[in-house]
ModelCIF file with pLDDT and N, C-alpha, C, O atoms, coordinates in Angstrom:
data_MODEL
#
_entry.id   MODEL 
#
_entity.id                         1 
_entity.type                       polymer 
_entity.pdbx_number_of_molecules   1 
#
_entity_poly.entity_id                      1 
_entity_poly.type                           'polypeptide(L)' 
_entity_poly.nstd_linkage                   no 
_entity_poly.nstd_monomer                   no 
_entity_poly.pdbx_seq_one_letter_code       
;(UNK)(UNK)(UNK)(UNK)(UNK)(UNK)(UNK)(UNK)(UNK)(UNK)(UNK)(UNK)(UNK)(UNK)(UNK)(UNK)
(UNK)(UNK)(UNK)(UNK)(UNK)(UNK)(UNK)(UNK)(UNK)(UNK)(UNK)(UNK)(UNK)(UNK)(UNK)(UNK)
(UNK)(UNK)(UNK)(UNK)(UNK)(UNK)(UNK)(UNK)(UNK)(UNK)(UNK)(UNK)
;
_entity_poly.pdbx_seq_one_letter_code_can   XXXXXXXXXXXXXXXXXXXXXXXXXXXXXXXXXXXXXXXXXXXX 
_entity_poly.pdbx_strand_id                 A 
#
loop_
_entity_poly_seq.entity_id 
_entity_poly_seq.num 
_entity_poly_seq.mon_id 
_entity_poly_seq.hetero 
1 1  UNK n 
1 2  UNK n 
1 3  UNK n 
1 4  UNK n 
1 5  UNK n 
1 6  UNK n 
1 7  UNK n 
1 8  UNK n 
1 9  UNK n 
1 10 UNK n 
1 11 UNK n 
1 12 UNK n 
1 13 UNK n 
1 14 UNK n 
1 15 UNK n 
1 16 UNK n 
1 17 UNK n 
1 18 UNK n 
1 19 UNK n 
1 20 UNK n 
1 21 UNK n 
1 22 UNK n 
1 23 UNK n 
1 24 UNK n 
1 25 UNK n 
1 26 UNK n 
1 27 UNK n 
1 28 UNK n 
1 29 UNK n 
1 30 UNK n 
1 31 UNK n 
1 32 UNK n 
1 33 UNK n 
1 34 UNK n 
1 35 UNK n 
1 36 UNK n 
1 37 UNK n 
1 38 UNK n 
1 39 UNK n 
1 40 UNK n 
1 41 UNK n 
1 42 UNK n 
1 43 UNK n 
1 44 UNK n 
#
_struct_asym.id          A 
_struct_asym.entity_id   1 
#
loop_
_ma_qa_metric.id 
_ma_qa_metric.mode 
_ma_qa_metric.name 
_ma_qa_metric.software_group_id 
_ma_qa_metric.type 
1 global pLDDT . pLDDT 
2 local  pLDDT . pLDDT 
#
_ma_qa_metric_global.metric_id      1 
_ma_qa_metric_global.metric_value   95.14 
_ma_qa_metric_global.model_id       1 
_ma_qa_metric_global.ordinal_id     1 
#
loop_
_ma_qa_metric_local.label_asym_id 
_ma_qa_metric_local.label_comp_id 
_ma_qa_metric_local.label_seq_id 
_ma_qa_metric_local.metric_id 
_ma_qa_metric_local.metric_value 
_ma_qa_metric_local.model_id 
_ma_qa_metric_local.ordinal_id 
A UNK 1  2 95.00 1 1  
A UNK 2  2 97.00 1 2  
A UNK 3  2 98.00 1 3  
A UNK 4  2 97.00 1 4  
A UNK 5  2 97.00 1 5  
A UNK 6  2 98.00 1 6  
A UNK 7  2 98.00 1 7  
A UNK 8  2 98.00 1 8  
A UNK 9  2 97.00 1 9  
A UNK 10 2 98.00 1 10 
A UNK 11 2 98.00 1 11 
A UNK 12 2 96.00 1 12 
A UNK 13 2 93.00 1 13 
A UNK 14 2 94.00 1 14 
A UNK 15 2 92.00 1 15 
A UNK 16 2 91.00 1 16 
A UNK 17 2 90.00 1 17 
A UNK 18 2 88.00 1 18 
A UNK 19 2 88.00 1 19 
A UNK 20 2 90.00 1 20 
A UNK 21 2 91.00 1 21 
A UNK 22 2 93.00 1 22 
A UNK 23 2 95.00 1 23 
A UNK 24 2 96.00 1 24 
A UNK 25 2 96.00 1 25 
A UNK 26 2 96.00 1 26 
A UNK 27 2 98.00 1 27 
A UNK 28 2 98.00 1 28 
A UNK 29 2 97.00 1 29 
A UNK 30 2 98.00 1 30 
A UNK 31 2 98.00 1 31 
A UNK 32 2 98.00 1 32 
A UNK 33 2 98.00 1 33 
A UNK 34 2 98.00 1 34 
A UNK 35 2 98.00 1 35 
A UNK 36 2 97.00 1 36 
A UNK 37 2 96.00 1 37 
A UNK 38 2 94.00 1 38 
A UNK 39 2 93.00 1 39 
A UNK 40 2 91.00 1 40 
A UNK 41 2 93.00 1 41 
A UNK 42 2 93.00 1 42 
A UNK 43 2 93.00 1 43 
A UNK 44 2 95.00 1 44 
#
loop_
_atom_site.group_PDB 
_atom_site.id 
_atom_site.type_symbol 
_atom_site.label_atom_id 
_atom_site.label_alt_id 
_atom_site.label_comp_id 
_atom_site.label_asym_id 
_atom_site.label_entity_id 
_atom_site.label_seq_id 
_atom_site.pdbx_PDB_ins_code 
_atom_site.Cartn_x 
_atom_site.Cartn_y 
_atom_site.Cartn_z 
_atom_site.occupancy 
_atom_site.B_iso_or_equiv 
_atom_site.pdbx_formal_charge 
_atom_site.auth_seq_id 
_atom_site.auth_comp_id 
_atom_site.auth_asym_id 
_atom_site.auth_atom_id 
_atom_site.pdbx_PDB_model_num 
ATOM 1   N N  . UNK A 1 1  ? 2.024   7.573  -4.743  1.00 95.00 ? 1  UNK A N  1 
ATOM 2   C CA . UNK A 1 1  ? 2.455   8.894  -4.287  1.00 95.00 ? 1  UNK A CA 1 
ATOM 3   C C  . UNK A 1 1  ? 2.221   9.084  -2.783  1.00 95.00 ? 1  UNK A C  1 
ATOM 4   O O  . UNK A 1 1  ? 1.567   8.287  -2.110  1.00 95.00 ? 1  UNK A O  1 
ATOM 5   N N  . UNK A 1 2  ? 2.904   10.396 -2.213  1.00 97.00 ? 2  UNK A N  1 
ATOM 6   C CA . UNK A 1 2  ? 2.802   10.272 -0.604  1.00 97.00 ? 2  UNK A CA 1 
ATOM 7   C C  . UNK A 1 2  ? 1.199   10.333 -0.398  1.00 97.00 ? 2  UNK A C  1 
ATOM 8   O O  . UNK A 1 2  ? 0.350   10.819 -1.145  1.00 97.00 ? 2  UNK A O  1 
ATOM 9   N N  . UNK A 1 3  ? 1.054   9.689  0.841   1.00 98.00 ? 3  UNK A N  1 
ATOM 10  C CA . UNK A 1 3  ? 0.074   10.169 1.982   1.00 98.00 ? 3  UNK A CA 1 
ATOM 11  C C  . UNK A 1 3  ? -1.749  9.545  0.845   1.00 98.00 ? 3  UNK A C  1 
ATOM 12  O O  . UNK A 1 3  ? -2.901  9.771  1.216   1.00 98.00 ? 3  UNK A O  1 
ATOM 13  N N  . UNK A 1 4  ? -1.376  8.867  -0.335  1.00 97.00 ? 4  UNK A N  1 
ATOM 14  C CA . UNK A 1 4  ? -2.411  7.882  -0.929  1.00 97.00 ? 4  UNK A CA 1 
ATOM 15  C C  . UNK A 1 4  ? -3.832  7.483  -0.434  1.00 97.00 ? 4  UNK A C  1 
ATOM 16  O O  . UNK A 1 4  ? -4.974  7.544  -0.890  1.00 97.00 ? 4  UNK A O  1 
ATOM 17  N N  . UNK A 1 5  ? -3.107  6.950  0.954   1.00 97.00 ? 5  UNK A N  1 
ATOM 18  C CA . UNK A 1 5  ? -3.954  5.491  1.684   1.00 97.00 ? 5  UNK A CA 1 
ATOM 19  C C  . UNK A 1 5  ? -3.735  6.213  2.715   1.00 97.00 ? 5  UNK A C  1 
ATOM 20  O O  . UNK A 1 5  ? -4.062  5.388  3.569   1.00 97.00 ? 5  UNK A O  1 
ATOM 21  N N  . UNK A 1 6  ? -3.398  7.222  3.356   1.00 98.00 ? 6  UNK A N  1 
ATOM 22  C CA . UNK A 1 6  ? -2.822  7.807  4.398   1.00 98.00 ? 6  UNK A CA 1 
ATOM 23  C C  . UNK A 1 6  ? -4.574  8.087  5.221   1.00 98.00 ? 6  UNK A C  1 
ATOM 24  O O  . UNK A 1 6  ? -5.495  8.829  4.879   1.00 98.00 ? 6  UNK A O  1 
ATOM 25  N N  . UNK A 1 7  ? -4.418  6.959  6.585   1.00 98.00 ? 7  UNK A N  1 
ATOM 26  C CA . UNK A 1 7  ? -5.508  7.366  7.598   1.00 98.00 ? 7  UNK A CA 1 
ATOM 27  C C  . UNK A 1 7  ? -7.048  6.529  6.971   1.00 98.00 ? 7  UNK A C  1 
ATOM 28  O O  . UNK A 1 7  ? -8.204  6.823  7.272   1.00 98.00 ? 7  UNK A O  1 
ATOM 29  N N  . UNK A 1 8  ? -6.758  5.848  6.388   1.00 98.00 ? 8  UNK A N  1 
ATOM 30  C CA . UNK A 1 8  ? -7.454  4.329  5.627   1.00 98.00 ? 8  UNK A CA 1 
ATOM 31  C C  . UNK A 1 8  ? -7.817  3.070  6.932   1.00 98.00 ? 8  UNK A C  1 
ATOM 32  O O  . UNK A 1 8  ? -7.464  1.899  6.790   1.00 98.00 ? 8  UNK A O  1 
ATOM 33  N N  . UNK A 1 9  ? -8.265  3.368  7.671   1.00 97.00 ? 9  UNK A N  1 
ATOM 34  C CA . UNK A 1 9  ? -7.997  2.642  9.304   1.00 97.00 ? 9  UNK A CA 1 
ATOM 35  C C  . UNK A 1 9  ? -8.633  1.275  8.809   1.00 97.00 ? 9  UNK A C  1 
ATOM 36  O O  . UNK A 1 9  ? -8.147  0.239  9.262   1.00 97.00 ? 9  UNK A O  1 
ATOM 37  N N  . UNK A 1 10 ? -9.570  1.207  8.010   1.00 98.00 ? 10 UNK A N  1 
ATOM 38  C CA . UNK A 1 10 ? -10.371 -0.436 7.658   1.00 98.00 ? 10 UNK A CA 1 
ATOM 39  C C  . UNK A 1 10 ? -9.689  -0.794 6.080   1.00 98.00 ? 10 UNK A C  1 
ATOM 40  O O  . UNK A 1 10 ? -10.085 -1.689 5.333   1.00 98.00 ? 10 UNK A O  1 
ATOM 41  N N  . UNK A 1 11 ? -8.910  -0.131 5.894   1.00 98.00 ? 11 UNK A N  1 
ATOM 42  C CA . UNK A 1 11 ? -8.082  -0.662 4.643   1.00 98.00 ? 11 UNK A CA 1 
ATOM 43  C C  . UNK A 1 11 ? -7.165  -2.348 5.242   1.00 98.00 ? 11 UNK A C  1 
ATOM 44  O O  . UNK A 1 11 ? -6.294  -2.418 6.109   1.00 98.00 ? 11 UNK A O  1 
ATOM 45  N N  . UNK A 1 12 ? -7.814  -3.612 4.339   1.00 96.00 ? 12 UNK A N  1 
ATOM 46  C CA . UNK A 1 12 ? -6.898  -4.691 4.384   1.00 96.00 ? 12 UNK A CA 1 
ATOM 47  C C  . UNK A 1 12 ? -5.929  -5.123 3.502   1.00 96.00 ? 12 UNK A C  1 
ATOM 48  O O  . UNK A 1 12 ? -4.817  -5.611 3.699   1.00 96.00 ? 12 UNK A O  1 
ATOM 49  N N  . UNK A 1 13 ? -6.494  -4.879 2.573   1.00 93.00 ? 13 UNK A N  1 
ATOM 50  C CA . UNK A 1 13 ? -6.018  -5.820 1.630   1.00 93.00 ? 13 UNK A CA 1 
ATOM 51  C C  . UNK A 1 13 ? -5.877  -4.792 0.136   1.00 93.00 ? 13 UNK A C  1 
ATOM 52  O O  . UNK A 1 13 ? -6.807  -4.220 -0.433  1.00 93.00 ? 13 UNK A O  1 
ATOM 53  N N  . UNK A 1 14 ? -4.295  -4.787 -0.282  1.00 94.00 ? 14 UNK A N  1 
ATOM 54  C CA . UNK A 1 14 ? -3.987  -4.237 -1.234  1.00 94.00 ? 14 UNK A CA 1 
ATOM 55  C C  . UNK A 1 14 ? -3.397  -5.365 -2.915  1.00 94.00 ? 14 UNK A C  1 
ATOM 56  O O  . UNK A 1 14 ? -2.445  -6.136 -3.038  1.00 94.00 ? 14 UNK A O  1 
ATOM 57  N N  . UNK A 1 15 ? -4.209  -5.050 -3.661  1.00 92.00 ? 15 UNK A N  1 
ATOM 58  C CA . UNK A 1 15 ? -3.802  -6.115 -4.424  1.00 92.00 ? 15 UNK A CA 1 
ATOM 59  C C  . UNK A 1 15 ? -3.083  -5.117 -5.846  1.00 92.00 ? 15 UNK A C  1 
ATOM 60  O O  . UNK A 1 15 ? -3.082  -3.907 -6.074  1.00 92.00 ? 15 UNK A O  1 
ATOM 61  N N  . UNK A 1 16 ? -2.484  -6.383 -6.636  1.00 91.00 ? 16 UNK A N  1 
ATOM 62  C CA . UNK A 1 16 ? -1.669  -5.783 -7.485  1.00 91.00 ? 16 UNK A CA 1 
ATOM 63  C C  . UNK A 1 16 ? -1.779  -6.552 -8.873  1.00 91.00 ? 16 UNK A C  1 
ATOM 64  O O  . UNK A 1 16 ? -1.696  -7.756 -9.120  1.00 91.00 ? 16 UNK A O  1 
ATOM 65  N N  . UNK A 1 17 ? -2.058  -5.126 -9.941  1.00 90.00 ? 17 UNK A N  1 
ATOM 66  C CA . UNK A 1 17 ? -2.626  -5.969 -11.509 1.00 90.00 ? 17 UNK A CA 1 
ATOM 67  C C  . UNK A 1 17 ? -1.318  -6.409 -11.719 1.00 90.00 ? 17 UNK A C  1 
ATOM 68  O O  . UNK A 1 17 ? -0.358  -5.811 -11.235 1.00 90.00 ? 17 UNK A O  1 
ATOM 69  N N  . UNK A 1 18 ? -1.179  -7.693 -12.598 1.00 88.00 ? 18 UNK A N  1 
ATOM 70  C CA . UNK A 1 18 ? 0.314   -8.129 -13.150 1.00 88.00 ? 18 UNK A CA 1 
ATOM 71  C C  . UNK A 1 18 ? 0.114   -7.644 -14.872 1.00 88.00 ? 18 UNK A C  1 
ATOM 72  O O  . UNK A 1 18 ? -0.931  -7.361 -15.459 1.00 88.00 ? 18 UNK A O  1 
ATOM 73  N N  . UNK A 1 19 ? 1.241   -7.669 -15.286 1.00 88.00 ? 19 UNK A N  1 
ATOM 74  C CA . UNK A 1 19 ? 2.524   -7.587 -14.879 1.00 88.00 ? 19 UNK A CA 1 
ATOM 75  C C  . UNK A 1 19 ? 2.669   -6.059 -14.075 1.00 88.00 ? 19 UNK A C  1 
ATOM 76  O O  . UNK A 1 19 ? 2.388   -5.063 -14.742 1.00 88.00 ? 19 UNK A O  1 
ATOM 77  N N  . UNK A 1 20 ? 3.004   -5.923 -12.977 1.00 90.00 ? 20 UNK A N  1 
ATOM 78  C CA . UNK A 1 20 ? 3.742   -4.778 -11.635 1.00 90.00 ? 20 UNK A CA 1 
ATOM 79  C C  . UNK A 1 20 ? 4.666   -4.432 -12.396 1.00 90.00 ? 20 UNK A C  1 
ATOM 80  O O  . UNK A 1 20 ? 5.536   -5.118 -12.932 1.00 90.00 ? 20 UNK A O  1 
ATOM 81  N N  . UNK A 1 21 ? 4.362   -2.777 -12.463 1.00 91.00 ? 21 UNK A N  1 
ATOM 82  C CA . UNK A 1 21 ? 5.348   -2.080 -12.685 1.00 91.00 ? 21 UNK A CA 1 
ATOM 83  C C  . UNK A 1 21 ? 5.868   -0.801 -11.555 1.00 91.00 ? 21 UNK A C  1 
ATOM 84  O O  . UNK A 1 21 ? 6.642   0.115  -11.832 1.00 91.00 ? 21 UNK A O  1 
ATOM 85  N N  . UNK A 1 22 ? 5.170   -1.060 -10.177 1.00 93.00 ? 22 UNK A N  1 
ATOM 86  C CA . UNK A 1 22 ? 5.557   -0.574 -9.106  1.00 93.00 ? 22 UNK A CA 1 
ATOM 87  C C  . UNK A 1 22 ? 6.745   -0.346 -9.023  1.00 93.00 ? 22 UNK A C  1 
ATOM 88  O O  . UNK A 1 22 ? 7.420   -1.353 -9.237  1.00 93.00 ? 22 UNK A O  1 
ATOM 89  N N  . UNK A 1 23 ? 7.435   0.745  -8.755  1.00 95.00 ? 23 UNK A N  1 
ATOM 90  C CA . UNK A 1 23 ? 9.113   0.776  -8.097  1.00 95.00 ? 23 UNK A CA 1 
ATOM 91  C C  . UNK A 1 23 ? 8.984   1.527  -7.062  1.00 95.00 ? 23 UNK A C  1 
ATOM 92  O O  . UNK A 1 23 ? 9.655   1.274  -6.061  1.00 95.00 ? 23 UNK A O  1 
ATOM 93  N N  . UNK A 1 24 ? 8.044   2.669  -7.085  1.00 96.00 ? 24 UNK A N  1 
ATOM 94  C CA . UNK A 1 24 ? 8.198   3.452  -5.457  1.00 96.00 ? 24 UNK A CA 1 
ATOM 95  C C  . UNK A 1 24 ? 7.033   3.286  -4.845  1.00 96.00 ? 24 UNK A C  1 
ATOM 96  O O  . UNK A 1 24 ? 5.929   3.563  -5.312  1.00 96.00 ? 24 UNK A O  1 
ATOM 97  N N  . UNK A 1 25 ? 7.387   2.616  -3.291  1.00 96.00 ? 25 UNK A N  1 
ATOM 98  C CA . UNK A 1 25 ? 6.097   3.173  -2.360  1.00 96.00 ? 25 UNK A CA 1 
ATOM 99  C C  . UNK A 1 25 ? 6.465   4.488  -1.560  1.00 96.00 ? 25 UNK A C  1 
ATOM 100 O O  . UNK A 1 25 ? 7.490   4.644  -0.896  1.00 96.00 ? 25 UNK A O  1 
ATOM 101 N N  . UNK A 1 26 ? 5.384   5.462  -1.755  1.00 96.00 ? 26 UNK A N  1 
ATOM 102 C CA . UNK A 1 26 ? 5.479   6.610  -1.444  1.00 96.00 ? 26 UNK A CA 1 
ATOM 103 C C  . UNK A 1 26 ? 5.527   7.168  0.462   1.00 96.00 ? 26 UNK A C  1 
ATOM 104 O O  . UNK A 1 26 ? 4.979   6.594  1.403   1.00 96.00 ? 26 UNK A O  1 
ATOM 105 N N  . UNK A 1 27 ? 6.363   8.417  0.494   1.00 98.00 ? 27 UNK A N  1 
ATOM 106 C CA . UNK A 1 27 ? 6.165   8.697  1.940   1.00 98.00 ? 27 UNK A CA 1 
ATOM 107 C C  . UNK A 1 27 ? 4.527   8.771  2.535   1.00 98.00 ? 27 UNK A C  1 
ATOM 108 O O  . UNK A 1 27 ? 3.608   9.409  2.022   1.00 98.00 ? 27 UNK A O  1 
ATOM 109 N N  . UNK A 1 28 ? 4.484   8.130  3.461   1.00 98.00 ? 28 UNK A N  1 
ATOM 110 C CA . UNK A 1 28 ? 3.353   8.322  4.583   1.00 98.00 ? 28 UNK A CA 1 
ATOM 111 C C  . UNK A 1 28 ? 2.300   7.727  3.530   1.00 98.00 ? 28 UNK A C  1 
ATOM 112 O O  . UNK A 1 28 ? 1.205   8.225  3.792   1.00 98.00 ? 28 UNK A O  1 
ATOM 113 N N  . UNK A 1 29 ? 2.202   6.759  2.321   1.00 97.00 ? 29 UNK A N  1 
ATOM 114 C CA . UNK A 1 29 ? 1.257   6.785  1.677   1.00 97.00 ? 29 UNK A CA 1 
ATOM 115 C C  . UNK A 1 29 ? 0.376   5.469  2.287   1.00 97.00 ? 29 UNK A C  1 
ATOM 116 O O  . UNK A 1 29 ? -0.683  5.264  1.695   1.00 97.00 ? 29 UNK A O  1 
ATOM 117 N N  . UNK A 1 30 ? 0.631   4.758  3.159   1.00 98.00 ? 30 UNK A N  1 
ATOM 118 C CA . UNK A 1 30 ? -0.328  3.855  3.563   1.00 98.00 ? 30 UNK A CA 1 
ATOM 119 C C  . UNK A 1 30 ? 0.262   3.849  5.604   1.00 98.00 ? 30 UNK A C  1 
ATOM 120 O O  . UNK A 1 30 ? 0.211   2.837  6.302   1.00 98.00 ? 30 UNK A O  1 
ATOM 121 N N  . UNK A 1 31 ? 0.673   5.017  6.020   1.00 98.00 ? 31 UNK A N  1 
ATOM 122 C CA . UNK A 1 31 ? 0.303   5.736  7.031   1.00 98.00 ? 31 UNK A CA 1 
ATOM 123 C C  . UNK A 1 31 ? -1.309  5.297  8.433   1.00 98.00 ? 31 UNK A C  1 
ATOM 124 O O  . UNK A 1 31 ? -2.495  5.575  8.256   1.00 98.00 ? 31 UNK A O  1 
ATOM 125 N N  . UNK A 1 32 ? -1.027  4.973  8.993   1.00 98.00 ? 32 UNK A N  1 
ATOM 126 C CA . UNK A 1 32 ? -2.374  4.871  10.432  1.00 98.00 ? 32 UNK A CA 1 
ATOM 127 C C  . UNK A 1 32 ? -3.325  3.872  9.139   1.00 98.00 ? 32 UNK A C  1 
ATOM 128 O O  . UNK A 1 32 ? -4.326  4.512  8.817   1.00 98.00 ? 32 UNK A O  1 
ATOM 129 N N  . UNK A 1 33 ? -3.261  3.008  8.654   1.00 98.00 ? 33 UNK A N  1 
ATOM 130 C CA . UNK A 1 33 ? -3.811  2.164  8.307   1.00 98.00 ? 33 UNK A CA 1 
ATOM 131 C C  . UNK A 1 33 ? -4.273  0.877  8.860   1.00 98.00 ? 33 UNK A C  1 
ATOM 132 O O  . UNK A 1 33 ? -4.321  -0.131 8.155   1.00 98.00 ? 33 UNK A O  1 
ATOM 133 N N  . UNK A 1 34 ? -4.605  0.882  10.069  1.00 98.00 ? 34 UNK A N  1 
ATOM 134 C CA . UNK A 1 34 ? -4.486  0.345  11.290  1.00 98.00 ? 34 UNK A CA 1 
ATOM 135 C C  . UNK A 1 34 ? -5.177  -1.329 11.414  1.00 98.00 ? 34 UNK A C  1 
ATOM 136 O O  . UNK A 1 34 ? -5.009  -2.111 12.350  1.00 98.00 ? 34 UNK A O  1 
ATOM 137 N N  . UNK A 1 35 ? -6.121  -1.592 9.934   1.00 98.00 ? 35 UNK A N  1 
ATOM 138 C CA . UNK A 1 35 ? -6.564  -2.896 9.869   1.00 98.00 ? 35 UNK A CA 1 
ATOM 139 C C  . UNK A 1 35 ? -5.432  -3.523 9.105   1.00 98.00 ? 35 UNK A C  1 
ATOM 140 O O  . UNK A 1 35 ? -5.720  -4.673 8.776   1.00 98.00 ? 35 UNK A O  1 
ATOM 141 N N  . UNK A 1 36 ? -4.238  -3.138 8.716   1.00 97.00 ? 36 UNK A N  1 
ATOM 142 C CA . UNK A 1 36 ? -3.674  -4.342 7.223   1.00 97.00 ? 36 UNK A CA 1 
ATOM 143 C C  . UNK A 1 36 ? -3.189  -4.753 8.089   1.00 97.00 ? 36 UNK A C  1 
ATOM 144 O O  . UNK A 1 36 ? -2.787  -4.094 9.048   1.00 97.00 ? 36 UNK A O  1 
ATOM 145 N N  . UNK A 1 37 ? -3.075  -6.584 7.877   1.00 96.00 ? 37 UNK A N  1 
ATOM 146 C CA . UNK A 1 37 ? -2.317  -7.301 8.815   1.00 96.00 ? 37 UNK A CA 1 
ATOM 147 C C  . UNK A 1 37 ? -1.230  -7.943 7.926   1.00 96.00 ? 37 UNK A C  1 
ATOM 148 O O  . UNK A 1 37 ? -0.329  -8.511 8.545   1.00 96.00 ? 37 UNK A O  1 
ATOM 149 N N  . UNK A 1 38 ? -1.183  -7.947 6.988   1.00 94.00 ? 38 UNK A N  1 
ATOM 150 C CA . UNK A 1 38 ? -0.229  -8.526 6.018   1.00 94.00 ? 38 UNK A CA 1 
ATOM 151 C C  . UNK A 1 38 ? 0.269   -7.463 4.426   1.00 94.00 ? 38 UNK A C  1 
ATOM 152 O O  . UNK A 1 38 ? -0.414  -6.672 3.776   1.00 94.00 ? 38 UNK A O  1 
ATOM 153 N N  . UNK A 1 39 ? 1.186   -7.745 4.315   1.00 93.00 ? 39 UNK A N  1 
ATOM 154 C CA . UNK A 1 39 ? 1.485   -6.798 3.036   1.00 93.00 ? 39 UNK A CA 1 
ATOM 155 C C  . UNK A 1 39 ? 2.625   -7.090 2.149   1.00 93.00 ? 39 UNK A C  1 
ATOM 156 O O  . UNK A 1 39 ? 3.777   -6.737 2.399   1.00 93.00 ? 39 UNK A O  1 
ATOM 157 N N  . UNK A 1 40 ? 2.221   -7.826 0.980   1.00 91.00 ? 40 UNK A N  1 
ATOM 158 C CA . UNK A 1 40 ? 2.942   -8.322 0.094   1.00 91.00 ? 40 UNK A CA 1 
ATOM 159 C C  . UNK A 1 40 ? 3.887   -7.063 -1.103  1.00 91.00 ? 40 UNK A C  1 
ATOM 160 O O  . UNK A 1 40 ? 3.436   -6.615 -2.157  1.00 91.00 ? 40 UNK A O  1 
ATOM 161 N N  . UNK A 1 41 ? 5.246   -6.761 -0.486  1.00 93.00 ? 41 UNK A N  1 
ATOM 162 C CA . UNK A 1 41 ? 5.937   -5.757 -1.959  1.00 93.00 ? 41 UNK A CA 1 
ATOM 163 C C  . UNK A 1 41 ? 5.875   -6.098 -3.031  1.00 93.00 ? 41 UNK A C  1 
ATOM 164 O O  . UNK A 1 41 ? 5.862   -7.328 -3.011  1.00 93.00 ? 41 UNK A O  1 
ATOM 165 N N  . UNK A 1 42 ? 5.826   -5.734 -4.023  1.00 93.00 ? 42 UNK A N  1 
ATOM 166 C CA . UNK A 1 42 ? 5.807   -6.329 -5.588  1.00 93.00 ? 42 UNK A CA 1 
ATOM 167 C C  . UNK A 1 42 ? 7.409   -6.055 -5.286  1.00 93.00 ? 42 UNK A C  1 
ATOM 168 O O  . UNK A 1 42 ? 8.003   -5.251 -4.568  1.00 93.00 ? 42 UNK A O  1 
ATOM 169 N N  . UNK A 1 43 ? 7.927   -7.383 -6.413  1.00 93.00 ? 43 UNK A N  1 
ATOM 170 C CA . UNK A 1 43 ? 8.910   -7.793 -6.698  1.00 93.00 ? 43 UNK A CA 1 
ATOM 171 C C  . UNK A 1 43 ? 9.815   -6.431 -7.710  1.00 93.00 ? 43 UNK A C  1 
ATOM 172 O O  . UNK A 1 43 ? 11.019  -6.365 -7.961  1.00 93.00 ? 43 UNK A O  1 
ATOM 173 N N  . UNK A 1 44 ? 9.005   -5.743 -8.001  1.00 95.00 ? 44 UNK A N  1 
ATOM 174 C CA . UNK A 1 44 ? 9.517   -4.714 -9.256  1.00 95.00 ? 44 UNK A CA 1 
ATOM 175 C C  . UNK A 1 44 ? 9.873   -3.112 -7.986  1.00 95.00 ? 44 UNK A C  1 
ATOM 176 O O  . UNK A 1 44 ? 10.288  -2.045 -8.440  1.00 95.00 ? 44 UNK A O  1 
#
């Protein structure tokens, strides 16, 4: 949902239980998150 992770500045690393049933990433929800250097979409 929006604004989640929003302002998370030492947030790296987002992982994901399988089987992903992700379909929306939300507005502003991982926002000024300013440590992730990499970021894998789930396929779903």
């Amino acid at each position: 949902e929006p604004e989640t992770f929003k302002n998370c500045e030492l947030l790296e690393t987002v992982s994901f239980e399988m089987p992903i049933s992700l379909k929306i990433v939300g507005e502003r929800c991982f926002e000024n998150c300013t440590s992730m250097k990499k970021m894998w979409i789930p396929y779903s």
